[in-house]
Protein backbone atom coordinates (compact mmCIF):
# COMPACT_ATOMS: atom_id res chain seq x y z
CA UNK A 1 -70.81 -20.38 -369.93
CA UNK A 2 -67.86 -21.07 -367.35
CA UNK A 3 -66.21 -23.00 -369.96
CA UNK A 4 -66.85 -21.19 -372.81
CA UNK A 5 -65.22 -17.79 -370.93
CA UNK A 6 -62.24 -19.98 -369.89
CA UNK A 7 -61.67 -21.21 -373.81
CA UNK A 8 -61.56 -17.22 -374.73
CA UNK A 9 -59.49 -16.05 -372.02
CA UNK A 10 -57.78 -19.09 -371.02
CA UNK A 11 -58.21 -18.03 -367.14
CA UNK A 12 -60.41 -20.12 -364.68
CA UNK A 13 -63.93 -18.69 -363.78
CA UNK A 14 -64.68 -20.49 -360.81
CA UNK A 15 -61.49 -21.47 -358.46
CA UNK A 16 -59.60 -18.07 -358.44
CA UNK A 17 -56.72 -19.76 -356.97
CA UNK A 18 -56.31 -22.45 -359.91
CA UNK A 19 -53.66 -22.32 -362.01
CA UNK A 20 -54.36 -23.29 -365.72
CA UNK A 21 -50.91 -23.91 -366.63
CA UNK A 22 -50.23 -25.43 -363.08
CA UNK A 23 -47.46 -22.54 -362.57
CA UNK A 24 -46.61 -21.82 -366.61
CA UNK A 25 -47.09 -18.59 -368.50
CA UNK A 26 -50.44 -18.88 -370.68
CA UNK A 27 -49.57 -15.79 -372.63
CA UNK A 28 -45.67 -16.96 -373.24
CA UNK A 29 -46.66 -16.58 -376.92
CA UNK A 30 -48.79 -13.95 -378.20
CA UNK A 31 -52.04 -13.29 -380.63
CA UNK A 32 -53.47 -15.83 -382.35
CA UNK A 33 -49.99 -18.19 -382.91
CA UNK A 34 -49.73 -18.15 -379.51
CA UNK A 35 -53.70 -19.10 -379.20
CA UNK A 36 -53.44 -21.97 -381.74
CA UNK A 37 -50.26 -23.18 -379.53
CA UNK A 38 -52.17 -23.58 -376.50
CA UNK A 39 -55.24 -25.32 -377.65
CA UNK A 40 -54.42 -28.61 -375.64
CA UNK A 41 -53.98 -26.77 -372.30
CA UNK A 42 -57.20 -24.43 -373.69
CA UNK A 43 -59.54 -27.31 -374.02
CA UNK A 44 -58.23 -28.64 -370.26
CA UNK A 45 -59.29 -25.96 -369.10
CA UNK A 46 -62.40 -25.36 -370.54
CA UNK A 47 -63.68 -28.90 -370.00
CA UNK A 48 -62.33 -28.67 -366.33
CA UNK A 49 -64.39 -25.17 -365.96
CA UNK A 50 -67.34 -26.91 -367.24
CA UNK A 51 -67.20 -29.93 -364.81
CA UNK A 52 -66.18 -27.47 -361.63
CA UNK A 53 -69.37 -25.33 -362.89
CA UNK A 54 -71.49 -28.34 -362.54
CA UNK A 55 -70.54 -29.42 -359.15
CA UNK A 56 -70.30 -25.72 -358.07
CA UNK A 57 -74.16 -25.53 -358.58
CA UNK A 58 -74.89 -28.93 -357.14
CA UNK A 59 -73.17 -27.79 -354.47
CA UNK A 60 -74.66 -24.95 -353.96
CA UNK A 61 -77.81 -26.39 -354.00
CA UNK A 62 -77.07 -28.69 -351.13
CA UNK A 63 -75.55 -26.17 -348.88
CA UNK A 64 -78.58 -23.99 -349.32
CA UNK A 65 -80.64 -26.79 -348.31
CA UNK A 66 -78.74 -27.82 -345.47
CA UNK A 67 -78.70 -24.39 -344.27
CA UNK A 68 -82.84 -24.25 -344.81
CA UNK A 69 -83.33 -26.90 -342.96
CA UNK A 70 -81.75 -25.41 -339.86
CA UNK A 71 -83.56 -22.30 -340.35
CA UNK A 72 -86.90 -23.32 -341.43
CA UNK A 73 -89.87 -24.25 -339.59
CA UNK A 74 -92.06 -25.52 -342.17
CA UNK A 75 -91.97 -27.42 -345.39
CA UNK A 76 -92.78 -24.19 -346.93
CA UNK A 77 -90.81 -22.07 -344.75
CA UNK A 78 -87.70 -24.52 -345.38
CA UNK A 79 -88.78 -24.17 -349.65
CA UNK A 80 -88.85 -20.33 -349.41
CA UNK A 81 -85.54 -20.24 -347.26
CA UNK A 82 -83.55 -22.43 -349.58
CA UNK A 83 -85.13 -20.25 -352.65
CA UNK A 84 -83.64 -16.80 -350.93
CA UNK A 85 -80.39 -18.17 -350.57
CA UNK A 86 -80.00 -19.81 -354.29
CA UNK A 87 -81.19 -16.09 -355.38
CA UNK A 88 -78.54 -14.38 -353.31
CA UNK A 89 -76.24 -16.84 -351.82
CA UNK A 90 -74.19 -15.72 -348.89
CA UNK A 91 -70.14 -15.63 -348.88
CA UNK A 92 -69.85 -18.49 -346.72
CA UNK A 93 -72.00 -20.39 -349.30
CA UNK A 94 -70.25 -19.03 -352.46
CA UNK A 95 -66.79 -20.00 -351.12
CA UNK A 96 -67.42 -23.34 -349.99
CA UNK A 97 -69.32 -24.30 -353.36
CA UNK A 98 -66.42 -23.41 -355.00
CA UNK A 99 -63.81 -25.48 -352.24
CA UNK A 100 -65.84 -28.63 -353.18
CA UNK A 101 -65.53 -27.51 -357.18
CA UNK A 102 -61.82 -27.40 -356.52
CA UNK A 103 -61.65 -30.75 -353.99
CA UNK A 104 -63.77 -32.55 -356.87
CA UNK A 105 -61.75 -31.86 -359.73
CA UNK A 106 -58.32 -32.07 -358.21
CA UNK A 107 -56.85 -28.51 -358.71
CA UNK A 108 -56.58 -27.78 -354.87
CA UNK A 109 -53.93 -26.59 -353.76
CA UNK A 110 -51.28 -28.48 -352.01
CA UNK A 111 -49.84 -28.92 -349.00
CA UNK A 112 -46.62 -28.21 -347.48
CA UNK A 113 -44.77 -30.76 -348.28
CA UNK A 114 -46.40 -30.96 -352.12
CA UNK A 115 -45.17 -26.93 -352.86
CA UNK A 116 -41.51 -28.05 -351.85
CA UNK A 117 -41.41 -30.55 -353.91
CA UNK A 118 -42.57 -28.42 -357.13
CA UNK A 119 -40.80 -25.70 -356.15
CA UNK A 120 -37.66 -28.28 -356.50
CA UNK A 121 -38.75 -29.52 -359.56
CA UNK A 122 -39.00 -26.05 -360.98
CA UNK A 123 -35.53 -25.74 -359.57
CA UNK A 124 -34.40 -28.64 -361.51
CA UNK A 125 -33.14 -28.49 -365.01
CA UNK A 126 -35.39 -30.13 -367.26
CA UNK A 127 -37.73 -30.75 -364.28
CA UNK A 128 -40.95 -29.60 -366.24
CA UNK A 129 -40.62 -32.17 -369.28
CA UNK A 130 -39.63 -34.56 -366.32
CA UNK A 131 -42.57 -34.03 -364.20
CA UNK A 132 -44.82 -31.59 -366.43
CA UNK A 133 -47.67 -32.26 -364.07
CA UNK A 134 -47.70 -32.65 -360.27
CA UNK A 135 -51.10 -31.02 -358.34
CA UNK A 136 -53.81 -32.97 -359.98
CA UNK A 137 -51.62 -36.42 -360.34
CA UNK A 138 -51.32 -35.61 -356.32
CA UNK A 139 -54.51 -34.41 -355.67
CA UNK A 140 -56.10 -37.61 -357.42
CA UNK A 141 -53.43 -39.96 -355.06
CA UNK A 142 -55.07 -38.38 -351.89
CA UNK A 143 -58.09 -38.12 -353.47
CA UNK A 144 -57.55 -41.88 -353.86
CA UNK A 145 -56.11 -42.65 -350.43
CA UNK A 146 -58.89 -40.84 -348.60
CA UNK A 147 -61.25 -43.54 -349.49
CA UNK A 148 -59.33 -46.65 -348.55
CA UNK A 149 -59.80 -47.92 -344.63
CA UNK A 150 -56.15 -45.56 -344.46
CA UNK A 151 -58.94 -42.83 -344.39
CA UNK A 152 -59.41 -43.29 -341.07
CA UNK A 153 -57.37 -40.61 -340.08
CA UNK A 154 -58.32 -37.31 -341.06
CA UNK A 155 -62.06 -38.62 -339.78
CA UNK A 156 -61.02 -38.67 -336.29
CA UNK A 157 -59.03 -35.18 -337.32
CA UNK A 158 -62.87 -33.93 -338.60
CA UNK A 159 -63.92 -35.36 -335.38
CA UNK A 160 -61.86 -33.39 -332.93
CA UNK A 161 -62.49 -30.45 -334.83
CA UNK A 162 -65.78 -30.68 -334.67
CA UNK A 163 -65.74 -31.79 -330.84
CA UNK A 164 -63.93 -28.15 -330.77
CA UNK A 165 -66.94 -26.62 -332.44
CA UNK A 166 -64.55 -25.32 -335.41
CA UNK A 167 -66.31 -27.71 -337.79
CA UNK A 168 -70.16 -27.49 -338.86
CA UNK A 169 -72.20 -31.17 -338.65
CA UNK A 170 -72.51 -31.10 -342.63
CA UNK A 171 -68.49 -31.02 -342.80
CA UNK A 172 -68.43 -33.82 -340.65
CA UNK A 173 -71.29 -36.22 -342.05
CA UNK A 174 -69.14 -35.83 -345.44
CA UNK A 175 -66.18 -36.90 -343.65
CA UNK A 176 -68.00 -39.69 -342.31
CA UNK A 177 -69.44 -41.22 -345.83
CA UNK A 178 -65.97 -40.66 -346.88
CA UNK A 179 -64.36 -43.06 -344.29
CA UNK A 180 -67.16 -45.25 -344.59
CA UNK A 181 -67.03 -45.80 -347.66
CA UNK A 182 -63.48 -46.15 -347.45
CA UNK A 183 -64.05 -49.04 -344.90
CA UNK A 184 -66.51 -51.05 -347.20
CA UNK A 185 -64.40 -51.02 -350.13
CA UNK A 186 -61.45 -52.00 -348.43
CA UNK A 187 -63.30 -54.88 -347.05
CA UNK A 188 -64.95 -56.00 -350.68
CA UNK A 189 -61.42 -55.23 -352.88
CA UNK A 190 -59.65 -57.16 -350.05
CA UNK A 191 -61.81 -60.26 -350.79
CA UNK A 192 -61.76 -59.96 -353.87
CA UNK A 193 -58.21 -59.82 -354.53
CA UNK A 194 -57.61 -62.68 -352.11
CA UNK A 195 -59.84 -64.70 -354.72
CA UNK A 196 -57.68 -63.06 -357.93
CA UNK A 197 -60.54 -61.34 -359.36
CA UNK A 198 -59.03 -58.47 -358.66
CA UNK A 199 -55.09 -57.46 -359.16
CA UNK A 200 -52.62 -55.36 -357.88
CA UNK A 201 -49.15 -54.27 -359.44
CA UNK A 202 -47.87 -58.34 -358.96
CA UNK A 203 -44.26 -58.89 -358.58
CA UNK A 204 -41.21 -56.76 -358.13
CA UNK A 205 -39.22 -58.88 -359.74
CA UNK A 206 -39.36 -58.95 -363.80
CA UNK A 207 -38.28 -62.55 -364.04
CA UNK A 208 -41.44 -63.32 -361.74
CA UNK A 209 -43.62 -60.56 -363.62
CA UNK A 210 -42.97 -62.01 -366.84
CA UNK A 211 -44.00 -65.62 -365.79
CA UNK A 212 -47.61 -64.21 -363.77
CA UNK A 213 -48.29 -62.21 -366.83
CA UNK A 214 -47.55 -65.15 -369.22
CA UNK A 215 -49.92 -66.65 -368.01
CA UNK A 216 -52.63 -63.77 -369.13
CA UNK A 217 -52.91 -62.21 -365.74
CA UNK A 218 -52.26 -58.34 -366.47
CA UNK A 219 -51.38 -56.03 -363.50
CA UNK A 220 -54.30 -53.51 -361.94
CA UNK A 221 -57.13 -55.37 -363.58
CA UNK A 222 -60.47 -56.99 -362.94
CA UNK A 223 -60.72 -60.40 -364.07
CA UNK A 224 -64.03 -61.44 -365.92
CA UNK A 225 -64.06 -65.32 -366.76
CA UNK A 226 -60.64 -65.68 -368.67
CA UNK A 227 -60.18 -61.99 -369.08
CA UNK A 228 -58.57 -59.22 -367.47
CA UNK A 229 -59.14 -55.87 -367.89
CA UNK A 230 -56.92 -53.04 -366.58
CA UNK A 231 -58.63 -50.30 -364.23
CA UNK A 232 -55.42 -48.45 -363.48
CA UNK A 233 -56.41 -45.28 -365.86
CA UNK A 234 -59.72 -45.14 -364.14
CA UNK A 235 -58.98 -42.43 -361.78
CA UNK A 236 -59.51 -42.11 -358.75
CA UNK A 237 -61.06 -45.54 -358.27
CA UNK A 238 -57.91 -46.99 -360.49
CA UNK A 239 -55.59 -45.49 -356.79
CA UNK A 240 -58.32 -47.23 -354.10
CA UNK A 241 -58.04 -50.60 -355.90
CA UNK A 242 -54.87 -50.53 -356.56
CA UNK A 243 -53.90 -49.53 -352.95
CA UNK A 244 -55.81 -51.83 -351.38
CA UNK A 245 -54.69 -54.66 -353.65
CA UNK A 246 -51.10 -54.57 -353.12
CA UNK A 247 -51.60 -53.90 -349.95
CA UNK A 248 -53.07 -57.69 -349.87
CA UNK A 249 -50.02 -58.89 -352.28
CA UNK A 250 -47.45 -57.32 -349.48
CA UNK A 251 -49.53 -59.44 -346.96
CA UNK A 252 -49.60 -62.79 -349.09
CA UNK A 253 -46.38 -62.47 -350.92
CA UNK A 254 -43.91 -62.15 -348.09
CA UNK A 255 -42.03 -59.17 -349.84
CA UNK A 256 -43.01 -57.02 -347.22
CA UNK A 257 -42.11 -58.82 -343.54
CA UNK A 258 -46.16 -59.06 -342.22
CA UNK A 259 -45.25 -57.53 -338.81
CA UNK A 260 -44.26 -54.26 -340.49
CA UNK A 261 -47.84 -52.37 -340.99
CA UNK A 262 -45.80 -49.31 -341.82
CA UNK A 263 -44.00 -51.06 -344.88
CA UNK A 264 -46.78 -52.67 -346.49
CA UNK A 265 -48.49 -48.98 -346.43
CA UNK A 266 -45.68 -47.71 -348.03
CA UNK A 267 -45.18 -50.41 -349.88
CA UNK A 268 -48.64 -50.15 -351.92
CA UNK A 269 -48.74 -46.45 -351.68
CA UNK A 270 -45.51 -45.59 -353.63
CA UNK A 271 -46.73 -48.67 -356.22
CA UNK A 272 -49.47 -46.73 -356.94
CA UNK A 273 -48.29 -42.98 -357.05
CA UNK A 274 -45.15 -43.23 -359.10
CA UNK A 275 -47.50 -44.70 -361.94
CA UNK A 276 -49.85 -41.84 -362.64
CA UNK A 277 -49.32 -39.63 -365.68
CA UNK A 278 -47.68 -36.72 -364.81
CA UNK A 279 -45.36 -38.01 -362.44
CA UNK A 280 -44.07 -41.45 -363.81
CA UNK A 281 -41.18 -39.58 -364.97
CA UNK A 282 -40.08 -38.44 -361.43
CA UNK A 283 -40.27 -42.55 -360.26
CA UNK A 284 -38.54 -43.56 -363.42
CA UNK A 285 -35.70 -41.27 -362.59
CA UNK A 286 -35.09 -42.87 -358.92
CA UNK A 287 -35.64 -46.21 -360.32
CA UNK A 288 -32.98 -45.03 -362.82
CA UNK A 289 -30.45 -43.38 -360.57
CA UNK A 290 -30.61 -46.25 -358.43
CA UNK A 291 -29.93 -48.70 -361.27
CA UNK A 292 -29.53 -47.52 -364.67
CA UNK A 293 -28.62 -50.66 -366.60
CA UNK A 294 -31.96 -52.10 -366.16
CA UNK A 295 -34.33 -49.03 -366.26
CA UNK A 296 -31.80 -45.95 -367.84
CA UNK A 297 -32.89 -47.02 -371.79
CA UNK A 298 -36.15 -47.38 -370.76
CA UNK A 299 -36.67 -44.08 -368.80
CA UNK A 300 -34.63 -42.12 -371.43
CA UNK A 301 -36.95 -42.87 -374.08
CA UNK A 302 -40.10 -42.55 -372.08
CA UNK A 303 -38.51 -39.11 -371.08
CA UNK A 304 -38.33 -38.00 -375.34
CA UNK A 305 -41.77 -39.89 -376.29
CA UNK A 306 -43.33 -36.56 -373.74
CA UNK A 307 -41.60 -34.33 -377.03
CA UNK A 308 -42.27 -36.35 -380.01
CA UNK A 309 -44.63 -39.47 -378.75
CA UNK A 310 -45.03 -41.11 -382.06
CA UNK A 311 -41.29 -42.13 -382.51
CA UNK A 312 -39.38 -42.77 -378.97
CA UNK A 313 -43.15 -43.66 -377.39
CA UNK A 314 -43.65 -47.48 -379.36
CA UNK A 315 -39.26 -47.66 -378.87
CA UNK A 316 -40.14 -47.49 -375.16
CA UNK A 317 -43.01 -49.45 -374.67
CA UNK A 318 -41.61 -52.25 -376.96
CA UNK A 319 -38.22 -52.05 -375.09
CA UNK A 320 -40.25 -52.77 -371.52
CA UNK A 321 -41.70 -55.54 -373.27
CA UNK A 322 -38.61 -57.38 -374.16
CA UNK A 323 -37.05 -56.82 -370.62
């Protein structure tokens, strides 16, 4: 139903503070041109209303629970409790179903730091066709980040909070399975891609990329027997892997100096965000800016496949493949 009201109106149902066109004008173009025009960004929309709809009610559900179980005295009691509050859930309930609905399909808002830089990009001439998407590309980086052993950190934030008693035990345990989790993949990826069954980005340099990958070794892939096959699109899990593999390249490779922790986080973080969809085109231009003989072509016609993919898109990619 959520979706079905967002494909007619093209305005979100659940998530009042989402933004459908991520800061555009859905109605730029009016009647039914202007409805046939936006079918791309209608059916985003609808298929993200249907999947926030879904984990609003499964959230819902657990909340309810959680809260029966601190009321209830009985298995009945603790049945009957969690049945009232599905019936007529409370605000508390409502709103943070629909938080997790948000957190879960990346259209939170962001931060501080994250509106400055869109408000520059809006700034920027051409910065739309540049960057055309920033929040969920973000959101699915942190998203990402929060389950490597870097995740660390905003569990001991969780912590003090709740120390403080300004955070609920639910909040917390979620924080916990979070970090947790965090901490076991990082331990099984890091293995892993110490054995080379798992890879990261590879080298910097494209004499030395050309060589590994000549070799059939592709970069952000699992290998099975003599194949590789690339999880980077795979997202979120495609920005944990990838993390936490270069992370182990910086560490083996020597092109980040081992004694500097705070390098080798940047290092695989930056690897790893200026490679999502949405954004590429704001890393290509400080790659270009910084040297444009090597990647100005490249990022040029990268920049024009976004208008008319079919032509400048196989120009690009076949250009990247000679270099």
């Amino acid at each position: 139903a959520a979706a079905l009201q967002a494909w007619r109106t093209e305005m979100p149902v659940i998530g009042e503070t989402t933004k459908a066109y991520e800061g555009g004008q859905p109605g730029a173009v009016s009647g039914g041109i202007g409805k046939k025009v936006r079918i791309p960004s209608r059916i985003l929309l609808a298929t993200d209303q249907y999947f926030q709809a879904l984990i609003y009610r499964m959230s819902l559900n657990a909340r309810a629970y959680r809260q029966a179980m601190r009321e209830g005295t009985s298995r009945q009691g603790i049945s009957d409790r969690m049945g009232e509050l599905l019936q007529n859930p409370t605000k508390i309930l409502k709103d943070e179903a629909t938080e997790e609905a948000v957190y879960r399909t990346f259209n939170q808002a962001l931060g501080p730091m994250g509106r400055e830089v869109e408000r520059f990009r809006d700034r920027m001439p051409f910065g739309r066709v540049i960057v055309p998407f920033l929040r969920t590309p973000v959101n699915i980086v942190k998203f990402g980040v929060r389950r490597t052993p870097f995740g660390v950190i905003p569990f001991w934030e969780a912590l003090t909070e709740y120390r403080a008693g300004r955070l609920d035990i639910g909040k917390l345990s979620d924080e916990a399975g979070k970090t947790l989790l965090g901490i076991g993949l990082g331990i099984a990826v890091a293995e892993l891609a110490q054995s080379g069954t798992i890879t990261g980005g590879g080298p910097t340099d494209p004499a030395e990329r050309r060589t590994k990958e000549a070799t059939g070794c592709k970069p952000y892939a699992v290998r099975v027997g003599d194949n590789y096959y690339q999880y980077s699109r795979i997202e979120p899990l495609g920005v944990t892997l990838g993390i936490i593999s270069d992370y182990i390249y910086a560490l083996e490779s020597g092109e980040v100096e081992a004694a500097k922790l705070p390098g080798q986080v940047v290092y695989a973080l930056t690897r790893n965000i200026f490679d999502k969809s949405g954004v590429s085109g704001g890393g290509g231009l400080v790659k270009t800016t910084m040297d444009w003989e090597r990647y100005g072509e490249g990022w040029a016609l990268r920049t024009m496949s976004s208008l008319i993919p079919n032509i400048f898109g196989y120009a690009a990619r076949a250009g990247e493949t000679e270099r």
